[in-house]
PDB file of N, CA and C in Angstrom:
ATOM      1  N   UNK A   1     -36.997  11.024 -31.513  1.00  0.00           N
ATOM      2  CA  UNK A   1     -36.942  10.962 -30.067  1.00  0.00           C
ATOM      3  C   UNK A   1     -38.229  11.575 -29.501  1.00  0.00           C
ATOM      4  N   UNK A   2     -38.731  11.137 -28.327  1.00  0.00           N
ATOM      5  CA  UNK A   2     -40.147  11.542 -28.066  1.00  0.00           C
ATOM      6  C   UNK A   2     -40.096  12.268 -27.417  1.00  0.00           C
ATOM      7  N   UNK A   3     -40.890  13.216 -27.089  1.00  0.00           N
ATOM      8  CA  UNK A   3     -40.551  14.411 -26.511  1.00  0.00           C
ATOM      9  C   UNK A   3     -41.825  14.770 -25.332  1.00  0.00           C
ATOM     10  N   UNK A   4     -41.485  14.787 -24.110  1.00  0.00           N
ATOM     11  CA  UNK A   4     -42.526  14.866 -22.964  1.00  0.00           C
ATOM     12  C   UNK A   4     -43.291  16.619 -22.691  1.00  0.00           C
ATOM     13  N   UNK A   5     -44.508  16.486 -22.604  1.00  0.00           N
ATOM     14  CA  UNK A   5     -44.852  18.177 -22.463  1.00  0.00           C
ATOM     15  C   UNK A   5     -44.123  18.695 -20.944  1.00  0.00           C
ATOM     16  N   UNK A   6     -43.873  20.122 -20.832  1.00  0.00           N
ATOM     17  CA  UNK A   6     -43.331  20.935 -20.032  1.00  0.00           C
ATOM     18  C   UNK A   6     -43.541  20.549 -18.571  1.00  0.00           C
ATOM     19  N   UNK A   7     -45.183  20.402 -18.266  1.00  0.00           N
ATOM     20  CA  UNK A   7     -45.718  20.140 -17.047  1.00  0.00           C
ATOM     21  C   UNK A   7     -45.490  18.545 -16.786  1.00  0.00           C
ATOM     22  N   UNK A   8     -45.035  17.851 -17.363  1.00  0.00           N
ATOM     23  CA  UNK A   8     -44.708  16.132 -17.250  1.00  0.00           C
ATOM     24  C   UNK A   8     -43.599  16.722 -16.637  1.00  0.00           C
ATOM     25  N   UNK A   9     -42.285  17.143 -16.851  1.00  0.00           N
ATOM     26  CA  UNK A   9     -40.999  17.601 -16.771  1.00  0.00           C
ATOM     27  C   UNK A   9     -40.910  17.969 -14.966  1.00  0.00           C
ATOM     28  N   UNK A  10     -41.831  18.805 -15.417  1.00  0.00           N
ATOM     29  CA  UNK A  10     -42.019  19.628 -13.980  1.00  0.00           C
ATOM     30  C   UNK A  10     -42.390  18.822 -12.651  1.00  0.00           C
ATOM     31  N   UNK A  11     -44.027  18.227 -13.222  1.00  0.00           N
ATOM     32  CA  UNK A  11     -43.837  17.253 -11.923  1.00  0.00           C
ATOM     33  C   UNK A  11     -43.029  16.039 -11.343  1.00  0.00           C
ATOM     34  N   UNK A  12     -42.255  15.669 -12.692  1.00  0.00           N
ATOM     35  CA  UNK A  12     -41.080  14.553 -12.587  1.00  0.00           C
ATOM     36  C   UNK A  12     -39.747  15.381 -11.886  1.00  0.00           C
ATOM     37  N   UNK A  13     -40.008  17.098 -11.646  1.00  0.00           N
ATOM     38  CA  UNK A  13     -38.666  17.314 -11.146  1.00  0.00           C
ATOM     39  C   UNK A  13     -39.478  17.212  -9.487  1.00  0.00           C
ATOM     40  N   UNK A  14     -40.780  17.892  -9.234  1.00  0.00           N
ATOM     41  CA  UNK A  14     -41.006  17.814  -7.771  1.00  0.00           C
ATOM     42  C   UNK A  14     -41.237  16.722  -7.383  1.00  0.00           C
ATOM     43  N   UNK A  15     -41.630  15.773  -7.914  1.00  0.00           N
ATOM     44  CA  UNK A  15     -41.791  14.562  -7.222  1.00  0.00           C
ATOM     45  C   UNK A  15     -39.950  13.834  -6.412  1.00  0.00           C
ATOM     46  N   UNK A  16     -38.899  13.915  -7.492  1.00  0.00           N
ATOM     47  CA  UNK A  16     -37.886  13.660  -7.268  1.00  0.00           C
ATOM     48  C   UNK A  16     -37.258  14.332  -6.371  1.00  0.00           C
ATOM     49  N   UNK A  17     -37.489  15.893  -6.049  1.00  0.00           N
ATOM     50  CA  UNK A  17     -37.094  17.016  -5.350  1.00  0.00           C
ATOM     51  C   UNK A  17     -37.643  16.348  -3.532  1.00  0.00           C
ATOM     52  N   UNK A  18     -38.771  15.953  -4.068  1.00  0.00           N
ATOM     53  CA  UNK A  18     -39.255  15.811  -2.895  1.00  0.00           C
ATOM     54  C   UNK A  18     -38.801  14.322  -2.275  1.00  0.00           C
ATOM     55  N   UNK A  19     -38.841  13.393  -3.195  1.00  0.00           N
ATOM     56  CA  UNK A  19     -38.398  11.646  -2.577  1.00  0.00           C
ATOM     57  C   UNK A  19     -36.579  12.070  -1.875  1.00  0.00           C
ATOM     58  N   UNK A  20     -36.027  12.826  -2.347  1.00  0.00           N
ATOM     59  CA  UNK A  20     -35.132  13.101  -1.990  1.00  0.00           C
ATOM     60  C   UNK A  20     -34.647  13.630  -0.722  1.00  0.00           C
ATOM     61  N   UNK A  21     -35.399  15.034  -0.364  1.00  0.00           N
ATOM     62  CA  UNK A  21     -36.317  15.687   0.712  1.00  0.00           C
ATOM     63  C   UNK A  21     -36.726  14.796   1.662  1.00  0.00           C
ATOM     64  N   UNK A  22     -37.127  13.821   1.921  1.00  0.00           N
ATOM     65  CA  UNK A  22     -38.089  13.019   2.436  1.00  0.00           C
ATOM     66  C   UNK A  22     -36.930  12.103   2.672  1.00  0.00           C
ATOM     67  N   UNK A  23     -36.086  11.133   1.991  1.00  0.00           N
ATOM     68  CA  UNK A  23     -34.972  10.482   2.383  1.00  0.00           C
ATOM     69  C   UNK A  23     -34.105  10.888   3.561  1.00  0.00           C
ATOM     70  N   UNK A  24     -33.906  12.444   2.885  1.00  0.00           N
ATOM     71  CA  UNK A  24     -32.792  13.330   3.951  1.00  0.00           C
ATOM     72  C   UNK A  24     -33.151  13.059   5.335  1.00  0.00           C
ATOM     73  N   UNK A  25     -34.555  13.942   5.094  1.00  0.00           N
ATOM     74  CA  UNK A  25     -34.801  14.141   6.529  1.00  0.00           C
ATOM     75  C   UNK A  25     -35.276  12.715   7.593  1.00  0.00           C
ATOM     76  N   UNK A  26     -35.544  11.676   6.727  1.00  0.00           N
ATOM     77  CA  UNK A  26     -35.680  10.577   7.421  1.00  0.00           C
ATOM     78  C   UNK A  26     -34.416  10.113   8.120  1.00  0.00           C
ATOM     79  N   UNK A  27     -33.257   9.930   7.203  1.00  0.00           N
ATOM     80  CA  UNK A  27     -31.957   9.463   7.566  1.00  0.00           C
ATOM     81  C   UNK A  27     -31.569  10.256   8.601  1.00  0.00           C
ATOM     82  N   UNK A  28     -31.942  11.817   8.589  1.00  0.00           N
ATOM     83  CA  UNK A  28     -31.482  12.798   9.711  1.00  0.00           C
ATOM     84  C   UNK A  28     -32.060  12.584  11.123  1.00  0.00           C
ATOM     85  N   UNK A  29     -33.218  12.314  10.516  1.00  0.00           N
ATOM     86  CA  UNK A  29     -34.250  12.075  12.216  1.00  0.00           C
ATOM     87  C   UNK A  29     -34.202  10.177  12.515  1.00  0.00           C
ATOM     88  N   UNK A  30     -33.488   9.754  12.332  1.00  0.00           N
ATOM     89  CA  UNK A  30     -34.226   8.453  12.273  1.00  0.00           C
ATOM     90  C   UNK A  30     -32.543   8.297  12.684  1.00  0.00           C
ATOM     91  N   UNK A  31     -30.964   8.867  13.222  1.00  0.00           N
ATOM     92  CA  UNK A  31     -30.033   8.828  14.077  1.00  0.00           C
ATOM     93  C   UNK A  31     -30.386   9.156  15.535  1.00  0.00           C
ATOM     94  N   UNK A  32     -29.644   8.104  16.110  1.00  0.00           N
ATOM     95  CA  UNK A  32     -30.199   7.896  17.540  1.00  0.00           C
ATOM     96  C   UNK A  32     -28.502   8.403  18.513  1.00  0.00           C
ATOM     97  N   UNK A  33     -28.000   9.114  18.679  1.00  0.00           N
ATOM     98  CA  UNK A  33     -26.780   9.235  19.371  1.00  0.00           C
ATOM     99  C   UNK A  33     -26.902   8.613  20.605  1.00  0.00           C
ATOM    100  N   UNK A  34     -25.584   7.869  20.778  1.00  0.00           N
ATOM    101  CA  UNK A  34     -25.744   7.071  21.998  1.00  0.00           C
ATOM    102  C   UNK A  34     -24.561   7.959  23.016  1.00  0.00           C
ATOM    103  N   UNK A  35     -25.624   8.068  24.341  1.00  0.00           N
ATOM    104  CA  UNK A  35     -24.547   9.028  25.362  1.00  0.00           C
ATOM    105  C   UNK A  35     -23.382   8.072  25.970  1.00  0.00           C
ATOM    106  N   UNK A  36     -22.232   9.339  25.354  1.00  0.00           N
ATOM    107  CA  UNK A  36     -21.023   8.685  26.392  1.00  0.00           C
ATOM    108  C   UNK A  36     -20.395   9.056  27.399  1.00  0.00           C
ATOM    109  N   UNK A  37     -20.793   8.064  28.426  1.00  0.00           N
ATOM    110  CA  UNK A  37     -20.090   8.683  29.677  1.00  0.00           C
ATOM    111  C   UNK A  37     -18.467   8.835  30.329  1.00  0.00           C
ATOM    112  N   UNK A  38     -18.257   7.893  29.368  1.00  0.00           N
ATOM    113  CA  UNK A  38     -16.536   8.176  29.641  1.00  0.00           C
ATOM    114  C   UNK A  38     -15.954   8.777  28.479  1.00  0.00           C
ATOM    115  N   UNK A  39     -15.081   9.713  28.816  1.00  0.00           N
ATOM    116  CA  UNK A  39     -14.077  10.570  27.490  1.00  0.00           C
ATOM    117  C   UNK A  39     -12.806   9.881  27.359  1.00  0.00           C
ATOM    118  N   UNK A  40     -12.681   9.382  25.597  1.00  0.00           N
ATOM    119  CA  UNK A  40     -11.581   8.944  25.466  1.00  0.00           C
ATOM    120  C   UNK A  40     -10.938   9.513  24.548  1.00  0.00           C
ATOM    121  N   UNK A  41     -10.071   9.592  24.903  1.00  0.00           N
ATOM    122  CA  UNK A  41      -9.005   9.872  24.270  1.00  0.00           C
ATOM    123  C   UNK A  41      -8.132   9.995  22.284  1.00  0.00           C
ATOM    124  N   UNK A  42      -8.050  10.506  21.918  1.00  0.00           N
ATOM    125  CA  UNK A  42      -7.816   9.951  20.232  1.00  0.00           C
ATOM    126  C   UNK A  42      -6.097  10.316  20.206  1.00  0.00           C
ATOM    127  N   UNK A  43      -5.981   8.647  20.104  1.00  0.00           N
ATOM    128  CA  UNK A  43      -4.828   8.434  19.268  1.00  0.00           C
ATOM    129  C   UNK A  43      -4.422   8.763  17.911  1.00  0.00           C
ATOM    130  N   UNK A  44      -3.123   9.824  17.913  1.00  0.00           N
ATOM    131  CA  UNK A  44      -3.147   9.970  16.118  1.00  0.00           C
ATOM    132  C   UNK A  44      -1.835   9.570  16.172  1.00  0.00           C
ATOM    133  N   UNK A  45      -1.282   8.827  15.116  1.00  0.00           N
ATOM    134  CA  UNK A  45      -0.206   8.083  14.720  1.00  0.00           C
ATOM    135  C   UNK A  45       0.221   8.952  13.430  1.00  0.00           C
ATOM    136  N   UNK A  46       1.649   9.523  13.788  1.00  0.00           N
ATOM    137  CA  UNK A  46       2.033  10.312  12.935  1.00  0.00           C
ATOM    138  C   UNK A  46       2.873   9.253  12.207  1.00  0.00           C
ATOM    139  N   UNK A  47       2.420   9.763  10.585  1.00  0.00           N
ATOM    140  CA  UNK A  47       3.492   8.733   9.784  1.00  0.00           C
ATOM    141  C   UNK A  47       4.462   9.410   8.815  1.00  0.00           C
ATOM    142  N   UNK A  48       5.939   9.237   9.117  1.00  0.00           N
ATOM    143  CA  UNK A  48       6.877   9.960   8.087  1.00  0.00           C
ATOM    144  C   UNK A  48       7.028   9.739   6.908  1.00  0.00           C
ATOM    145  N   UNK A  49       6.641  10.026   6.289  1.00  0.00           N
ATOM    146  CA  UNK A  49       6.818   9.649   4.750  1.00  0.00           C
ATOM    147  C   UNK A  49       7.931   9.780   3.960  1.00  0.00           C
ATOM    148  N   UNK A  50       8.545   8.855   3.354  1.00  0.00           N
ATOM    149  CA  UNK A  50       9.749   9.439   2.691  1.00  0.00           C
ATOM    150  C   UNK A  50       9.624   8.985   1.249  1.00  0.00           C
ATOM    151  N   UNK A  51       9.803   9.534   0.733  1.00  0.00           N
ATOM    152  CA  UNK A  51       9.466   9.776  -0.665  1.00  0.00           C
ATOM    153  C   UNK A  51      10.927   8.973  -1.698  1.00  0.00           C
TER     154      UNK A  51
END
């Protein structure tokens, strides 16, 4: 089995550390919330379970 030196390892973990990093914060900044001006209400539907 071939075996990669220490510093290969290493920059294969920051590079990944970072594409990851970089995903996050894109997906985080890149949500647009849309304002709502009317408040509605939440329906919860209770369900009895019988076993």
């Amino acid at each position: 089995m071939p075996q990669m030196m220490p510093l290969s390892w290493l920059t294969l973990y920051i590079f990944f550390i970072m594409m990851l990093m970089m995903f996050s914060f894109t997906n985080y900044y890149s949500f647009i919330p849309l304002p709502s001006s009317t408040s509605k209400t939440i329906s919860i539907k209770t369900l009895n379970w019988k076993w």
